[in-house]
PDB file of N, CA and C in Angstrom:
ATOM      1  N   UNK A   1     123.549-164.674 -85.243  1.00  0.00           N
ATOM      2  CA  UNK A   1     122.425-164.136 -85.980  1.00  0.00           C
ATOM      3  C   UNK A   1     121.265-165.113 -85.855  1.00  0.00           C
ATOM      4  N   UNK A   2     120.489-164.808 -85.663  1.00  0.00           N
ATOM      5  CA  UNK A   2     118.979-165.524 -85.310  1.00  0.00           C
ATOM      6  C   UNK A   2     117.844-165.407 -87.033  1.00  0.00           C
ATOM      7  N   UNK A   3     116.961-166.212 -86.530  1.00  0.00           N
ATOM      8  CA  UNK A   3     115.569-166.122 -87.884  1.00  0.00           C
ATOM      9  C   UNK A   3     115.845-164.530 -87.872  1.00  0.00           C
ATOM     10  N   UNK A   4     115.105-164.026 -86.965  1.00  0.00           N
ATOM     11  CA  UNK A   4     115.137-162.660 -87.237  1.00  0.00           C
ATOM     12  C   UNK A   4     115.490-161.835 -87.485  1.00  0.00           C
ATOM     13  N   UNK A   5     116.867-161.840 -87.692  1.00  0.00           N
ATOM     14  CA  UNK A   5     118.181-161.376 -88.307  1.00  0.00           C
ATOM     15  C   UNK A   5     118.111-161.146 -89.351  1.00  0.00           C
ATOM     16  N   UNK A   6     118.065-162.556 -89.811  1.00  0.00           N
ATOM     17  CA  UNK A   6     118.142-162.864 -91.080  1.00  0.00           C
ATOM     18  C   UNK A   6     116.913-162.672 -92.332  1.00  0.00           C
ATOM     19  N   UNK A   7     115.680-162.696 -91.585  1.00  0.00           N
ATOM     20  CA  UNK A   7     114.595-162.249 -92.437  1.00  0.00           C
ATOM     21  C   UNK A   7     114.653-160.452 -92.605  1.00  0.00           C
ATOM     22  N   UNK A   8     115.038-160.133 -91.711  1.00  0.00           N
ATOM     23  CA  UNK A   8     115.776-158.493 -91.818  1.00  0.00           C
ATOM     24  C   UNK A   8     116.916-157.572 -92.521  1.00  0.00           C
ATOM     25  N   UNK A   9     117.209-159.062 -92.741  1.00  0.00           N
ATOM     26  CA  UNK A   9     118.677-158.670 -93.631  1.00  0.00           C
ATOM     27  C   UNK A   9     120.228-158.208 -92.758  1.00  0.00           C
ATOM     28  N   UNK A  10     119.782-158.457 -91.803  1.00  0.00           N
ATOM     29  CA  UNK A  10     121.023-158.491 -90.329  1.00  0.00           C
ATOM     30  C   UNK A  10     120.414-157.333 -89.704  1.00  0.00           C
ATOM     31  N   UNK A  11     119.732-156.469 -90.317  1.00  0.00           N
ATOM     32  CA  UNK A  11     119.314-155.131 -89.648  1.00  0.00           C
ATOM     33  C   UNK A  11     118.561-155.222 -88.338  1.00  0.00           C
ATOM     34  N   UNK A  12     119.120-154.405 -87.254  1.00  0.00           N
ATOM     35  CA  UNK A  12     118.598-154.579 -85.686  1.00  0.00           C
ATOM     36  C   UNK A  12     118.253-153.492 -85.436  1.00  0.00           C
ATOM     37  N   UNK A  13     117.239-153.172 -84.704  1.00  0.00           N
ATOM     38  CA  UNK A  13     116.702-151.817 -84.081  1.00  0.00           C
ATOM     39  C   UNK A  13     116.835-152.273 -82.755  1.00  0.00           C
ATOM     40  N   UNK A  14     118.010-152.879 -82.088  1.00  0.00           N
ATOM     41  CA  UNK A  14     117.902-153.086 -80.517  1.00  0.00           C
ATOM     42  C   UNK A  14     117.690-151.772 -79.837  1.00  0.00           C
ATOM     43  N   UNK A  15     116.511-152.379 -79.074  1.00  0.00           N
ATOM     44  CA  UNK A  15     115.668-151.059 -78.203  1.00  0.00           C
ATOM     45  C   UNK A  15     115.136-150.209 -78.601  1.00  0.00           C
ATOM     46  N   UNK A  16     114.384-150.183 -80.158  1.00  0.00           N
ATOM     47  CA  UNK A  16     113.943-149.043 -80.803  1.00  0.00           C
ATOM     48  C   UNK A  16     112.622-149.216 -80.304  1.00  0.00           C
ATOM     49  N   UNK A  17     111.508-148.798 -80.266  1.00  0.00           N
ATOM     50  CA  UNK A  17     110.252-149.106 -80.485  1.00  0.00           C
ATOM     51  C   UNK A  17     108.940-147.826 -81.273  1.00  0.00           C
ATOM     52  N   UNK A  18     108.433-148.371 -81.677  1.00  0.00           N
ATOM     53  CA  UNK A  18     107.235-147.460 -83.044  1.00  0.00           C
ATOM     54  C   UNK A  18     105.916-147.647 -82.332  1.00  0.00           C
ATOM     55  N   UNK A  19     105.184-146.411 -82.108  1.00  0.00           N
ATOM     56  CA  UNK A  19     103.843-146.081 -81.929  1.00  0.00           C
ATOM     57  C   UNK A  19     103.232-145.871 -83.467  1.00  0.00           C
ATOM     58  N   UNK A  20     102.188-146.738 -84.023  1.00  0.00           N
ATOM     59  CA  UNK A  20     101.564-146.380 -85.549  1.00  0.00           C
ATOM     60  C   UNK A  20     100.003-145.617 -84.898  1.00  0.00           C
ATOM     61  N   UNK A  21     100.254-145.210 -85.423  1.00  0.00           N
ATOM     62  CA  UNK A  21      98.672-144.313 -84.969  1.00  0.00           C
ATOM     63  C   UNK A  21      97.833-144.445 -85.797  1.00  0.00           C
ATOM     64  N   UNK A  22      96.688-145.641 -85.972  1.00  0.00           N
ATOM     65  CA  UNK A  22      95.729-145.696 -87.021  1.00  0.00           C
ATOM     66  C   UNK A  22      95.567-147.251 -87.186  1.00  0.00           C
ATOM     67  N   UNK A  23      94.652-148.071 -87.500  1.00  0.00           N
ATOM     68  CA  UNK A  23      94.827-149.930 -87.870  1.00  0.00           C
ATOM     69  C   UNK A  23      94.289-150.182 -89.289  1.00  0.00           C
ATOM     70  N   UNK A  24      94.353-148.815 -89.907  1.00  0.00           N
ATOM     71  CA  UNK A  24      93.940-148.960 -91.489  1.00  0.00           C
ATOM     72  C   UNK A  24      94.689-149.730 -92.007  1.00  0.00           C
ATOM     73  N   UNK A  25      94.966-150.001 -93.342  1.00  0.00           N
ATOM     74  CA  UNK A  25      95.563-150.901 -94.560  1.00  0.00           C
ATOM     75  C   UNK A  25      96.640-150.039 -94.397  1.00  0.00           C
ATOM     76  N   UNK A  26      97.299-148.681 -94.594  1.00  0.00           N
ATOM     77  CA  UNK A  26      98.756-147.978 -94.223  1.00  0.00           C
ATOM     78  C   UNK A  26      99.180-148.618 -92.836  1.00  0.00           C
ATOM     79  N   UNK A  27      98.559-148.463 -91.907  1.00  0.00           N
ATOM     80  CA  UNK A  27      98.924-148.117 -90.455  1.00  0.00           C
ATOM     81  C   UNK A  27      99.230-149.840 -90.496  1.00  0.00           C
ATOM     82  N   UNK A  28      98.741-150.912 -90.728  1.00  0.00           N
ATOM     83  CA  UNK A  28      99.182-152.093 -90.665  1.00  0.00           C
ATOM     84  C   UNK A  28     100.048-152.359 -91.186  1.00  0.00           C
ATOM     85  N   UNK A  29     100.222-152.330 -92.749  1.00  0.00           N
ATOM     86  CA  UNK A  29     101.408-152.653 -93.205  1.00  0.00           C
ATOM     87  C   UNK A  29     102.536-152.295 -92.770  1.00  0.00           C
ATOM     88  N   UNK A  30     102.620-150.624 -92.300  1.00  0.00           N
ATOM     89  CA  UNK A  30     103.747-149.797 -92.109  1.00  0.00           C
ATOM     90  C   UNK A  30     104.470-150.547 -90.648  1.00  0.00           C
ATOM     91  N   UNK A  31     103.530-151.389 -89.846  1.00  0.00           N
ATOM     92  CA  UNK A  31     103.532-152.031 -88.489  1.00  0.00           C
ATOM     93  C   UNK A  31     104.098-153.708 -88.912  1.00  0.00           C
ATOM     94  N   UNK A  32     103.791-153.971 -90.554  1.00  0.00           N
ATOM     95  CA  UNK A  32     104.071-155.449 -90.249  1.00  0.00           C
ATOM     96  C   UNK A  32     105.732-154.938 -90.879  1.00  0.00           C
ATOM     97  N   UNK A  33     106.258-154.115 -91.702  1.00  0.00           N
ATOM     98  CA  UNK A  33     107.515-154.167 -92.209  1.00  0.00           C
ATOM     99  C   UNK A  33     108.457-153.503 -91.045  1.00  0.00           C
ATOM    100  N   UNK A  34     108.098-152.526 -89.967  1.00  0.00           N
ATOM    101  CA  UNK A  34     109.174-151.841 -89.137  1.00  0.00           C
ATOM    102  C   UNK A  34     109.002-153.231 -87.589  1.00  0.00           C
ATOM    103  N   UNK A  35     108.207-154.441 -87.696  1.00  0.00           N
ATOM    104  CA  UNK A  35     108.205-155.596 -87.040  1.00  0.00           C
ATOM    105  C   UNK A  35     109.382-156.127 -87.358  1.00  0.00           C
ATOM    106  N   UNK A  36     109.271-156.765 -88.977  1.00  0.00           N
ATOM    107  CA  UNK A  36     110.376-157.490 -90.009  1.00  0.00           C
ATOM    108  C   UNK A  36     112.176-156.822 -89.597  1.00  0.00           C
ATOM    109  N   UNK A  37     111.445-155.498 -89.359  1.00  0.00           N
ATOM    110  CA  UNK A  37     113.501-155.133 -89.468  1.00  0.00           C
ATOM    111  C   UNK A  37     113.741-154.815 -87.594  1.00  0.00           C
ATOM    112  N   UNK A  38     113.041-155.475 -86.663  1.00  0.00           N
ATOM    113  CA  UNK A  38     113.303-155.253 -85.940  1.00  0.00           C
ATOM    114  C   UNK A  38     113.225-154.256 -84.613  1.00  0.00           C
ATOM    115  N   UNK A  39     111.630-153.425 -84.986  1.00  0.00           N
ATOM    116  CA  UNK A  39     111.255-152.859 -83.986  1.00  0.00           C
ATOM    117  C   UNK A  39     110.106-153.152 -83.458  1.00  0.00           C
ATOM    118  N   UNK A  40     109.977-152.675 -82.134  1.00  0.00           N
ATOM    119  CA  UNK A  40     108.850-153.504 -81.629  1.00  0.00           C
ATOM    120  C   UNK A  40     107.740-152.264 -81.980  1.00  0.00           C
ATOM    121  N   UNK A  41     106.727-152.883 -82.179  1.00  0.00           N
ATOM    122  CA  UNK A  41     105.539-151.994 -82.638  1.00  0.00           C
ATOM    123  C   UNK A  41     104.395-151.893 -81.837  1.00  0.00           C
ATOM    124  N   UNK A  42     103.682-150.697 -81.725  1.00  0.00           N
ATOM    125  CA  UNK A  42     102.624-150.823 -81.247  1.00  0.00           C
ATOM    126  C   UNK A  42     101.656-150.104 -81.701  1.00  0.00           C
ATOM    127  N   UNK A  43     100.289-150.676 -82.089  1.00  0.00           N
ATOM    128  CA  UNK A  43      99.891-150.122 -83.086  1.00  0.00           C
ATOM    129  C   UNK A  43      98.423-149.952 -82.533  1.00  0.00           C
ATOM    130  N   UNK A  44      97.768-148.388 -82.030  1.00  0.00           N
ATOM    131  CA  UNK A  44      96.502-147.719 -81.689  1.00  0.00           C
ATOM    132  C   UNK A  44      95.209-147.424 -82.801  1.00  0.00           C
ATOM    133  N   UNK A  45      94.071-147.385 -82.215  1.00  0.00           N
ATOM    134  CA  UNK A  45      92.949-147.260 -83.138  1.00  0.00           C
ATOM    135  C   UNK A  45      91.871-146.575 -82.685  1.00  0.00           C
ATOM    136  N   UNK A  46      91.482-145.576 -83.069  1.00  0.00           N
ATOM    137  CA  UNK A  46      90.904-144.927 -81.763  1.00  0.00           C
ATOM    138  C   UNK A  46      89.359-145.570 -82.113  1.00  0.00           C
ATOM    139  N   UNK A  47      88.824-146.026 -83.400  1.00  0.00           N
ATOM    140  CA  UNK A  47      87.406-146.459 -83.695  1.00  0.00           C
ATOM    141  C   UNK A  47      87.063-148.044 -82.576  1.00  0.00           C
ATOM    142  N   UNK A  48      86.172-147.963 -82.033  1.00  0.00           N
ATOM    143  CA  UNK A  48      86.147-148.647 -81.401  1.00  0.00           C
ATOM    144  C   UNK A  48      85.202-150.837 -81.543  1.00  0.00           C
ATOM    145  N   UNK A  49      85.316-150.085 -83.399  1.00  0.00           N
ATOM    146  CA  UNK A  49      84.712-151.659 -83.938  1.00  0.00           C
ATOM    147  C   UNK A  49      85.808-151.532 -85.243  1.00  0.00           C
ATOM    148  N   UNK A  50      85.318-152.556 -85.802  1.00  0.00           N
ATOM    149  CA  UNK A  50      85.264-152.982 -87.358  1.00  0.00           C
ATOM    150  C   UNK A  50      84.449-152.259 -88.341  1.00  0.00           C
ATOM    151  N   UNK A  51      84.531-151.612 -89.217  1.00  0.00           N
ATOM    152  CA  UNK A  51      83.851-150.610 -90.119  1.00  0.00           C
ATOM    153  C   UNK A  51      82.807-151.930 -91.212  1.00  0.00           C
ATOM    154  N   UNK A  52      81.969-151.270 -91.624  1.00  0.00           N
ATOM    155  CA  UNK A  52      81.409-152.168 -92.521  1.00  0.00           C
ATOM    156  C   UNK A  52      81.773-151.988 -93.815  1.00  0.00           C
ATOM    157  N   UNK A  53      82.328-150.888 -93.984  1.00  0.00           N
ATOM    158  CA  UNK A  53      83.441-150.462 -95.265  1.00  0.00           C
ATOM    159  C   UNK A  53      84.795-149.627 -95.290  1.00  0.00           C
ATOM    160  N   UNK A  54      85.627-149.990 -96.224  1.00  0.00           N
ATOM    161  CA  UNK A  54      86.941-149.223 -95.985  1.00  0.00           C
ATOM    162  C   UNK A  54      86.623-147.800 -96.220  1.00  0.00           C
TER     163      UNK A  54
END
């Protein structure tokens, strides 16, 4: 069992991987916790800056 294991709670998604569609405050978080248990993430945005408000 490795760090990553173990910050997961042993839980492995070997070979899973997640498309999040969006880089809002949902679409990130939902990308930093399915990271934590072990899938690889990849996470799209179709706006092409930084907003000046949420």
């Amino acid at each position: 069992m490795n760090r990553s294991d173990q910050r997961s709670g042993g839980r492995i998604a070997a070979g899973r991987s997640v498309l999040v569609s969006g880089a809002g405050i949902a679409g990130l978080t939902l990308a930093y916790w399915l990271n934590r248990c072990g899938y690889a993430v990849t996470v799209v945005e179709r706006a092409a800056g930084l907003r000046a408000s949420g």
